[in-house]
C-alpha atoms as a PDB file:
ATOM      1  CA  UNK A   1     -22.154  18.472  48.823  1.00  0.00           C
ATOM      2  CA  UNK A   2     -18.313  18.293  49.213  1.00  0.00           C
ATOM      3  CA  UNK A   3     -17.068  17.635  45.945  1.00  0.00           C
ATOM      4  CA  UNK A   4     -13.266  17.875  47.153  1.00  0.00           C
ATOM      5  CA  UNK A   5     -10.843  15.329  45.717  1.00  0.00           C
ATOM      6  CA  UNK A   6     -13.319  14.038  43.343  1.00  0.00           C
ATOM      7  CA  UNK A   7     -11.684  13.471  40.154  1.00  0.00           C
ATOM      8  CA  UNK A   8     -13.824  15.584  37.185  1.00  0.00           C
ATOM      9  CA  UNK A   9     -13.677  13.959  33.547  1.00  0.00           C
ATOM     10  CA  UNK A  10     -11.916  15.542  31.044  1.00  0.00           C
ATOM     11  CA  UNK A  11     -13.773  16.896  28.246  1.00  0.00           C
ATOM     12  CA  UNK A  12     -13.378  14.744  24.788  1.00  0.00           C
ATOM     13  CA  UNK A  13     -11.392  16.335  21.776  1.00  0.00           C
ATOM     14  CA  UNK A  14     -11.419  15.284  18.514  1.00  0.00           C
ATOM     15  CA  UNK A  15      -7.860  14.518  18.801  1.00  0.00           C
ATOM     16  CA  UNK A  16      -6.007  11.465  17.574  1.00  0.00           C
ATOM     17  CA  UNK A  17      -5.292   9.571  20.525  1.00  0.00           C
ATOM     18  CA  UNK A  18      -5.031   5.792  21.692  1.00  0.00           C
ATOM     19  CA  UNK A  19      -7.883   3.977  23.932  1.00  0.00           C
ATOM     20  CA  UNK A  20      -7.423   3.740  27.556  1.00  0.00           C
ATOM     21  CA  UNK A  21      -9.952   0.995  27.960  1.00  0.00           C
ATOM     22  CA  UNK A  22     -10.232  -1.051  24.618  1.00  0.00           C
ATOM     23  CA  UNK A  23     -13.109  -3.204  24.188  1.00  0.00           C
ATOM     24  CA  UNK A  24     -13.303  -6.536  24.957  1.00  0.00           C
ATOM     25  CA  UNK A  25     -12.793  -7.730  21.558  1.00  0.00           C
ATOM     26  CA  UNK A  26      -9.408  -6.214  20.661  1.00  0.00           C
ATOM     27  CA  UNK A  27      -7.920  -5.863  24.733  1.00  0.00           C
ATOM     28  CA  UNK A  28      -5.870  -8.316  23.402  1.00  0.00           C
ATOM     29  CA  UNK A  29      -4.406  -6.902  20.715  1.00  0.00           C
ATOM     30  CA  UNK A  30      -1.743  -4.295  20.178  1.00  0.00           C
ATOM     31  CA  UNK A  31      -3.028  -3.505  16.809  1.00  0.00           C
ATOM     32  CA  UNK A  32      -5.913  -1.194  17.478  1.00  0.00           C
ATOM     33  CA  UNK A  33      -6.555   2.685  17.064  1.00  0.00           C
ATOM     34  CA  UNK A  34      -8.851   4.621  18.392  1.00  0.00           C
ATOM     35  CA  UNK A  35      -9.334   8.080  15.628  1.00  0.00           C
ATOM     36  CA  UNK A  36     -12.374   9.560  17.081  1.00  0.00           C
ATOM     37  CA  UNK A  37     -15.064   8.139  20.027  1.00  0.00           C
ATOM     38  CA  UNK A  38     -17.362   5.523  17.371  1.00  0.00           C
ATOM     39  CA  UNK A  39     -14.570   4.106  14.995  1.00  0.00           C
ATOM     40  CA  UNK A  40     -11.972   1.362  15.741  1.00  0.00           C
ATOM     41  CA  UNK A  41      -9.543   1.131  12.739  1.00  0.00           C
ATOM     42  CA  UNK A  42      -6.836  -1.792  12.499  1.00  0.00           C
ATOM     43  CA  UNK A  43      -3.132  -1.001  11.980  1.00  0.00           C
ATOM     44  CA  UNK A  44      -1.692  -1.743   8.249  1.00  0.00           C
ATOM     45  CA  UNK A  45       0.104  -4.798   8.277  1.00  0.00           C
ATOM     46  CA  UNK A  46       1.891  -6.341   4.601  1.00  0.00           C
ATOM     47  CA  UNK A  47      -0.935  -5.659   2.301  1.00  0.00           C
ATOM     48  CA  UNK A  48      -3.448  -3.388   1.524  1.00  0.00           C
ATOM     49  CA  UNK A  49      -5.570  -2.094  -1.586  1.00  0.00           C
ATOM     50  CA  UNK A  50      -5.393   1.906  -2.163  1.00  0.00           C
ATOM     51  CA  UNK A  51      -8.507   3.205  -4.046  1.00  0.00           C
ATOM     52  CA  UNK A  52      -7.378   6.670  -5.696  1.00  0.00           C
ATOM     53  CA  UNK A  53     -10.451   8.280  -7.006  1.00  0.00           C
ATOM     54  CA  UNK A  54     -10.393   9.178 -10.765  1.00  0.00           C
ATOM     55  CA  UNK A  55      -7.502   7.162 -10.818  1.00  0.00           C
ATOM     56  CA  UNK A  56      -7.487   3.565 -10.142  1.00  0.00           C
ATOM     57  CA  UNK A  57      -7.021   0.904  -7.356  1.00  0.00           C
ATOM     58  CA  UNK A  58      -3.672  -0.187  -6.495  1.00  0.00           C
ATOM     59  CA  UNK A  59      -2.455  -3.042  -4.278  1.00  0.00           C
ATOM     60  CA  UNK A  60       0.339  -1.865  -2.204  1.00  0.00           C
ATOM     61  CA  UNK A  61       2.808  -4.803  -0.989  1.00  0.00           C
ATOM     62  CA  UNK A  62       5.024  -3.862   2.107  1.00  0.00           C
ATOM     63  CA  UNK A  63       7.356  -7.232   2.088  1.00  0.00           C
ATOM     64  CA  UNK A  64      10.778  -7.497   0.875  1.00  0.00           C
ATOM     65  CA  UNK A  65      10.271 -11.096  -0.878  1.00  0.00           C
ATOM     66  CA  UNK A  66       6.600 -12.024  -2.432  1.00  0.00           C
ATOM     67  CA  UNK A  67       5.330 -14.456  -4.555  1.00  0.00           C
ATOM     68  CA  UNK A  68       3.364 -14.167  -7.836  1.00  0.00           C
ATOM     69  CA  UNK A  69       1.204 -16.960  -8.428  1.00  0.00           C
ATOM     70  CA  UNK A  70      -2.383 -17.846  -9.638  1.00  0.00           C
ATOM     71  CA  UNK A  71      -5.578 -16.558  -8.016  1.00  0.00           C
ATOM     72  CA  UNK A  72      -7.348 -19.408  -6.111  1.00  0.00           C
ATOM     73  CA  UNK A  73      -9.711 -19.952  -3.189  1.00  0.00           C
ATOM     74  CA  UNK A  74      -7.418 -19.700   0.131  1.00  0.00           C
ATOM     75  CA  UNK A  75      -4.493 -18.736  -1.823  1.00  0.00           C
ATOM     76  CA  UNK A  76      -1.535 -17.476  -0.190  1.00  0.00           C
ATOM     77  CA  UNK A  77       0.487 -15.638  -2.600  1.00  0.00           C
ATOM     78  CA  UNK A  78       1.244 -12.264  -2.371  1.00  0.00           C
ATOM     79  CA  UNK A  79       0.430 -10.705  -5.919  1.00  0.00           C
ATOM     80  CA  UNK A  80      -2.284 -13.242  -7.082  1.00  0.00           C
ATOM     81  CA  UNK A  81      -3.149 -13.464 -10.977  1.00  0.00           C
ATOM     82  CA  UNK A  82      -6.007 -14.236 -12.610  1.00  0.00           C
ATOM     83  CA  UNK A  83      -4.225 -15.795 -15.872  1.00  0.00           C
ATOM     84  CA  UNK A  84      -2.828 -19.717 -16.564  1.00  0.00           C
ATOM     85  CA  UNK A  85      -0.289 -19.558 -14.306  1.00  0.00           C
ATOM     86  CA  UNK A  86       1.541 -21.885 -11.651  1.00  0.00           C
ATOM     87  CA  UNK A  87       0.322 -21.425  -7.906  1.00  0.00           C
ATOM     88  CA  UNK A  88       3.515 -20.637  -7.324  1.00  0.00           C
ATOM     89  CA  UNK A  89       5.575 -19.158 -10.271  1.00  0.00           C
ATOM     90  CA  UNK A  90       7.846 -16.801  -9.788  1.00  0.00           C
ATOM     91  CA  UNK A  91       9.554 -14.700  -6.503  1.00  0.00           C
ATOM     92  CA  UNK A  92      10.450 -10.891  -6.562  1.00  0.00           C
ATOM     93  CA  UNK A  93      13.257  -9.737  -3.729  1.00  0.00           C
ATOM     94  CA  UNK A  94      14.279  -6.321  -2.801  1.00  0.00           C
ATOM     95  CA  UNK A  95      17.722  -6.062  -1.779  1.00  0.00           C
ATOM     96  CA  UNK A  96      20.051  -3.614  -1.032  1.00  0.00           C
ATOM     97  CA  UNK A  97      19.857   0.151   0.179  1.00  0.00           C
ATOM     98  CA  UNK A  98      18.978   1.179  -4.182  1.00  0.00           C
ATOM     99  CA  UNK A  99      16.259  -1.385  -4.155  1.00  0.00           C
ATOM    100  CA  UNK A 100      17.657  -3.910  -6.291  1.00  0.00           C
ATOM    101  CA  UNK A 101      14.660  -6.257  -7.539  1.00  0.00           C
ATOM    102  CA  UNK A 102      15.602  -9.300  -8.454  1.00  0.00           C
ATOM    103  CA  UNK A 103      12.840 -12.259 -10.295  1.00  0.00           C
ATOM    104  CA  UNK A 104      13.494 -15.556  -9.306  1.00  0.00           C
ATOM    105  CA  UNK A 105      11.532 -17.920 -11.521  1.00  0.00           C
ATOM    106  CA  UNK A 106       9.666 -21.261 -10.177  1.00  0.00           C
ATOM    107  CA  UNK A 107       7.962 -21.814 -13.228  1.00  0.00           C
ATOM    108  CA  UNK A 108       8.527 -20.369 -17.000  1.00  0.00           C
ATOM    109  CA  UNK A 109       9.416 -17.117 -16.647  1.00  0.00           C
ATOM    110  CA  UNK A 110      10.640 -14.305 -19.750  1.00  0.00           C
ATOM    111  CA  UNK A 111      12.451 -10.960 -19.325  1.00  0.00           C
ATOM    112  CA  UNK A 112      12.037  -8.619 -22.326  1.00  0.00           C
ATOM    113  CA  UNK A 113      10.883 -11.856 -24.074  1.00  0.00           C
ATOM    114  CA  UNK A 114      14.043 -14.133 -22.566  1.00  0.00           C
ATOM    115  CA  UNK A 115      13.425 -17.002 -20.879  1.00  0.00           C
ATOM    116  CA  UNK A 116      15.690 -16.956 -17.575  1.00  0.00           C
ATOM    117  CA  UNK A 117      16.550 -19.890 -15.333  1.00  0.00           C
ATOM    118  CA  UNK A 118      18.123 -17.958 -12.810  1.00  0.00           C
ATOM    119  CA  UNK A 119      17.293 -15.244 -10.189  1.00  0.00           C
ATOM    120  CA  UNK A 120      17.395 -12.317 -12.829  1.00  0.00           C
ATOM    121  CA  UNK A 121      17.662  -8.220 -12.109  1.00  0.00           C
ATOM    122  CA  UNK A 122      15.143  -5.962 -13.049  1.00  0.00           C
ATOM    123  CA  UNK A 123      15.721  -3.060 -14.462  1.00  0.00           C
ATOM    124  CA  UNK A 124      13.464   0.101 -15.332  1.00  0.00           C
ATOM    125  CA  UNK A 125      10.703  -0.650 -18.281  1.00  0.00           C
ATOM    126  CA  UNK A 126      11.344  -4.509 -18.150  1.00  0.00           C
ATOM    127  CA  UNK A 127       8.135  -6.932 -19.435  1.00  0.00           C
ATOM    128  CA  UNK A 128       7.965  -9.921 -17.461  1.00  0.00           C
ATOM    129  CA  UNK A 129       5.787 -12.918 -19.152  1.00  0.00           C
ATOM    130  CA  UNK A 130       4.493 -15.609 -16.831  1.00  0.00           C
ATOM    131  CA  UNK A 131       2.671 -18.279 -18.594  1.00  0.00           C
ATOM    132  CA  UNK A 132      -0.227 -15.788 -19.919  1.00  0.00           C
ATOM    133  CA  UNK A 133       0.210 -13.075 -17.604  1.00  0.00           C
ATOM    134  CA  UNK A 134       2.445 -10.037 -18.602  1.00  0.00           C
ATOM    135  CA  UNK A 135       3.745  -7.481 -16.265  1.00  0.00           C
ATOM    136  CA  UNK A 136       5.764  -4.318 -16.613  1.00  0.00           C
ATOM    137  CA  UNK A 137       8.469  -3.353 -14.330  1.00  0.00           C
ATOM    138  CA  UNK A 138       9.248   0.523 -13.618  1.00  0.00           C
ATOM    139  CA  UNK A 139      10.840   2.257 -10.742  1.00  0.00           C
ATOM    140  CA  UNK A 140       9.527   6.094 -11.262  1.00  0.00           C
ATOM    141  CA  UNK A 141      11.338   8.387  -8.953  1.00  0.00           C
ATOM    142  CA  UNK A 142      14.973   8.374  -8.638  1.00  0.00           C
ATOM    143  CA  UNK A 143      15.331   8.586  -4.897  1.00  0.00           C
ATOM    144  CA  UNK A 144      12.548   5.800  -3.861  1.00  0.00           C
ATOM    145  CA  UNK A 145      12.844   1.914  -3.752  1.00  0.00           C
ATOM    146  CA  UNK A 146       9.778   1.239  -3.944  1.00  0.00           C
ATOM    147  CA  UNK A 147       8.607   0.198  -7.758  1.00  0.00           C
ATOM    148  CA  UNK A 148       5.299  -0.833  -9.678  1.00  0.00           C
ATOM    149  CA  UNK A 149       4.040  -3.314 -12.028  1.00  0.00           C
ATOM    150  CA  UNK A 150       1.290  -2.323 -14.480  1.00  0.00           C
ATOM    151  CA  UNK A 151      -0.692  -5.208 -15.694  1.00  0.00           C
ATOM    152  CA  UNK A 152      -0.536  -5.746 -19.418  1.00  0.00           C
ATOM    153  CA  UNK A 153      -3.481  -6.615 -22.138  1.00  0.00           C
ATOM    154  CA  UNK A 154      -6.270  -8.728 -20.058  1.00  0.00           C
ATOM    155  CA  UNK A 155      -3.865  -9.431 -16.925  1.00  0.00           C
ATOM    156  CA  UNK A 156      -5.859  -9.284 -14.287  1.00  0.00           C
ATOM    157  CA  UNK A 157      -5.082  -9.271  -9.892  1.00  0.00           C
ATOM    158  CA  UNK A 158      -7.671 -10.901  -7.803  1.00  0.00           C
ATOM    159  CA  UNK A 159      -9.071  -8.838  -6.189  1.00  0.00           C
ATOM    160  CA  UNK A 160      -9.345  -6.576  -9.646  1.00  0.00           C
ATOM    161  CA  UNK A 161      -6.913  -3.620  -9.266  1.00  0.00           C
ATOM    162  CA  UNK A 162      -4.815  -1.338 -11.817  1.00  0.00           C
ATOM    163  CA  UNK A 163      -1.120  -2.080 -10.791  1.00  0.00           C
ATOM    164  CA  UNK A 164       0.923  -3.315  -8.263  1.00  0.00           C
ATOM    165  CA  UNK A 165       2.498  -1.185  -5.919  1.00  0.00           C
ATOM    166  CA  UNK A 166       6.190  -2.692  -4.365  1.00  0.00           C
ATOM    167  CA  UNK A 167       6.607  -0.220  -1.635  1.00  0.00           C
ATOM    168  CA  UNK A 168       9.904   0.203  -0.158  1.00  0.00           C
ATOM    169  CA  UNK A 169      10.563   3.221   1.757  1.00  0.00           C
ATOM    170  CA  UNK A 170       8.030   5.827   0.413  1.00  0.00           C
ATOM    171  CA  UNK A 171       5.466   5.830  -1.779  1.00  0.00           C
ATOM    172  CA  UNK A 172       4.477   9.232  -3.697  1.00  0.00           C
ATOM    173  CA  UNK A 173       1.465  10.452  -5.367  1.00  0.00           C
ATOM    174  CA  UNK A 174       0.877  13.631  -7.364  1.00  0.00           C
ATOM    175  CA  UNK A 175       1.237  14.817 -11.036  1.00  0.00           C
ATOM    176  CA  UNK A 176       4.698  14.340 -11.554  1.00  0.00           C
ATOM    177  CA  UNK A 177       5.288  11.349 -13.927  1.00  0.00           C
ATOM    178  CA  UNK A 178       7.785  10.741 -11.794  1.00  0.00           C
ATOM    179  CA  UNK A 179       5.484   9.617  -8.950  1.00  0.00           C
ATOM    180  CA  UNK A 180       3.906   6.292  -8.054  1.00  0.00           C
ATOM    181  CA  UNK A 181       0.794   6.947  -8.798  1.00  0.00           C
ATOM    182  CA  UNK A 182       0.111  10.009 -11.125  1.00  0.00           C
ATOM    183  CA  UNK A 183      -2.990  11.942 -11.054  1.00  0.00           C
ATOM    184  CA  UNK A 184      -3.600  14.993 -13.795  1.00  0.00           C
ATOM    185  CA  UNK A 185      -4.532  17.847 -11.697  1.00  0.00           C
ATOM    186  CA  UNK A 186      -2.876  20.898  -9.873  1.00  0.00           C
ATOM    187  CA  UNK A 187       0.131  20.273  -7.877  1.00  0.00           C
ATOM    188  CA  UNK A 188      -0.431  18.707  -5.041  1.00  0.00           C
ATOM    189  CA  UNK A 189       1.791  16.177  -3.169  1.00  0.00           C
ATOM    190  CA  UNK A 190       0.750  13.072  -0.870  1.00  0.00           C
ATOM    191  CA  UNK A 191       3.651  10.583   0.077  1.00  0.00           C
ATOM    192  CA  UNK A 192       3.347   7.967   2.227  1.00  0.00           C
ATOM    193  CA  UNK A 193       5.957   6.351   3.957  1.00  0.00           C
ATOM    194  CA  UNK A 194       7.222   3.673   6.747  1.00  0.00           C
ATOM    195  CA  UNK A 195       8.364   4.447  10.451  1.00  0.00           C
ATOM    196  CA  UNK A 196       8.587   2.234  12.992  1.00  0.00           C
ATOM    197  CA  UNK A 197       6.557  -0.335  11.633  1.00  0.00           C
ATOM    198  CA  UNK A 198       3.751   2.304  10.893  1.00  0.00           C
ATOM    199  CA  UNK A 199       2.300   3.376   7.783  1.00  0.00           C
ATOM    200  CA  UNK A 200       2.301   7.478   7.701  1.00  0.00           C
ATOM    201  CA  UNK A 201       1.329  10.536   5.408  1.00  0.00           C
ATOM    202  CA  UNK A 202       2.222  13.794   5.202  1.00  0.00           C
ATOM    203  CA  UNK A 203       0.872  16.266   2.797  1.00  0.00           C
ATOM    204  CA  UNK A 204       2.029  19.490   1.126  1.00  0.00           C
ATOM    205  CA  UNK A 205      -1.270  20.800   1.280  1.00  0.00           C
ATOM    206  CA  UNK A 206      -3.895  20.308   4.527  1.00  0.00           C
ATOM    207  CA  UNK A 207      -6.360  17.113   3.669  1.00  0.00           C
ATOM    208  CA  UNK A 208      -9.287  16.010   5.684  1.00  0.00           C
ATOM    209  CA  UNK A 209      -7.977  12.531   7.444  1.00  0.00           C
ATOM    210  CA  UNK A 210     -10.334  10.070   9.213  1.00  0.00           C
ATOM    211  CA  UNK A 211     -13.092  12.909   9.297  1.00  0.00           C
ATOM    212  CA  UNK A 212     -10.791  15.399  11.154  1.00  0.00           C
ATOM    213  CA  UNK A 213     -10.085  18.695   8.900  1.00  0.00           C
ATOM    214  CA  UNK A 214      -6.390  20.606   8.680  1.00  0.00           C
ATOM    215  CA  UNK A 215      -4.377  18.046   8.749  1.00  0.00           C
ATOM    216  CA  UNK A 216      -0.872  17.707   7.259  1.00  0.00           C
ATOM    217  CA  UNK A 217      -0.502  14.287   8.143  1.00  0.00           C
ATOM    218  CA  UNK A 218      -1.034  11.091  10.361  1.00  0.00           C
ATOM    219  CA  UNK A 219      -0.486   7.665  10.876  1.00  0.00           C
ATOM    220  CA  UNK A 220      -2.647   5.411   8.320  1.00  0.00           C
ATOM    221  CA  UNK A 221      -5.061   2.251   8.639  1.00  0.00           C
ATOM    222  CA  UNK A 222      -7.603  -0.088   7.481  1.00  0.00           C
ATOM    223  CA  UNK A 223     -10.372   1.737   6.474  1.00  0.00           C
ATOM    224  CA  UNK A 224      -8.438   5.448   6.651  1.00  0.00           C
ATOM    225  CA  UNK A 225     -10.021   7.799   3.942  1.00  0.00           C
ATOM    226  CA  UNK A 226      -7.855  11.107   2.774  1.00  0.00           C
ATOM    227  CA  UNK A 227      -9.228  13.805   1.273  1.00  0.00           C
ATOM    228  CA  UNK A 228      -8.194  17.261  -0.370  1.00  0.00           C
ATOM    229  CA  UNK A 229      -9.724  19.656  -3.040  1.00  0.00           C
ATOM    230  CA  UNK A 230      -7.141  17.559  -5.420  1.00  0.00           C
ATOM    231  CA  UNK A 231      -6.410  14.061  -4.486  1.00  0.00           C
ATOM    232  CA  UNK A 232      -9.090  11.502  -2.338  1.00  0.00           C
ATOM    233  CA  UNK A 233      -8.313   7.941  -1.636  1.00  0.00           C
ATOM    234  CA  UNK A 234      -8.701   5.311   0.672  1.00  0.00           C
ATOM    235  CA  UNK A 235      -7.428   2.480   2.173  1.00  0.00           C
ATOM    236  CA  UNK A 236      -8.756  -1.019   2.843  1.00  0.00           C
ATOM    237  CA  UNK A 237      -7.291  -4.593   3.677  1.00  0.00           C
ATOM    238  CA  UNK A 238      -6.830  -7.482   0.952  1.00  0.00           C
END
């Protein structure tokens, strides 16, 4: 048999690489990624919960401008609270290339025990009262934007999580207090940050990521799991 011009296929690697035929159900979307031959994971978009093992859950918010408001079915706010709060009651902004954060209040709203009536800066170790939720503002590393909110006494998020994660340009996780989210171990070093719309890691040390061994790094998604002798976590949407 003349087998001359046929085309042979090329053998499959477990390489990250895009589909060239998606199925059916997401050819229509841009938002797709294709990490090994079984698994189609969805690109990060504003939100997402981070699940740190030995550590805590986080929810990570991406937006410049979010609101804080009270947990309810079909709720739209970006940071809800489970506490006796307005549906809408207060909006945080990032501004500026330092990562000013300013609180604007749209219901009752105390800084370090102040009520304010005006959009109001935050500044490093602030407490933030909203009706009977209480919130603590920090900004850990010195060259990062991006800041957190611990929840204080029985403040709860809905879904549950530990803190709140405002994530600017990078967001950093080792055993440096100084970090985002601080695990006691050796060092070790995981930051993520944004790049062209897309969520990335890189690591100091090699990490399993997605199932594929050696890596230093990657682009993240729904449903990504990272993994080292140190640090594990995962990532899945709100």
């Amino acid at each position: 048999m003349n087998t001359t011009g046929i085309k042979r296929p090329q053998a499959v690697t477990n390489s990250t690489r895009v589909l060239t035929v998606p199925p059916p159900s997401v050819a229509n979307n841009s938002h797709y990624f294709f990490r090994t031959n079984e698994k189609i994971m969805n690109a990060i978009s504003n939100r997402f919960l981070m699940w740190v093992d030995a550590v805590g859950g986080y929810l990570v918010c991406l937006n410049n401008q979010l609101t804080i408001g009270q947990a309810r079915p079909n709720s739209k706010v970006d940071i809800p609270l489970l506490a006796d709060i307005s549906s809408k009651h207060a909006q945080l902004k990032r501004q500026g290339e330092e990562g000013d954060y300013i609180i604007e209040p749209l219901a009752q709203v105390l800084v370090q025990n102040k009520e304010i009536q005006s959009p109001t800066l935050l500044h490093h170790g602030d407490l933030i009262s909203l009706g009977t939720a209480e919130l603590q503002f920090t900004k850990p590393h010195p060259l990062s934007a991006s800041a957190r909110l611990d929840l204080i006494g029985q403040t709860r998020t809905n879904p549950y999580t530990d803190a709140i994660l405002l994530m600017s340009d990078t967001l950093i996780i080792g055993n440096n207090m100084a970090n985002h989210i601080v695990y006691h171990g050796d060092d070790h070093q995981i930051v993520l940050y944004l790049q062209n719309e897309k969520l990335l890691c890189r690591s100091d040390q090699q990490v399993n990521l997605d199932g594929l061994a050696g890596q230093s790094g990657g682009e993240l998604f729904y449903g990504s799991q990272i993994k080292s002798d140190r640090i594990s976590f995962s990532l899945e949407e709100v």
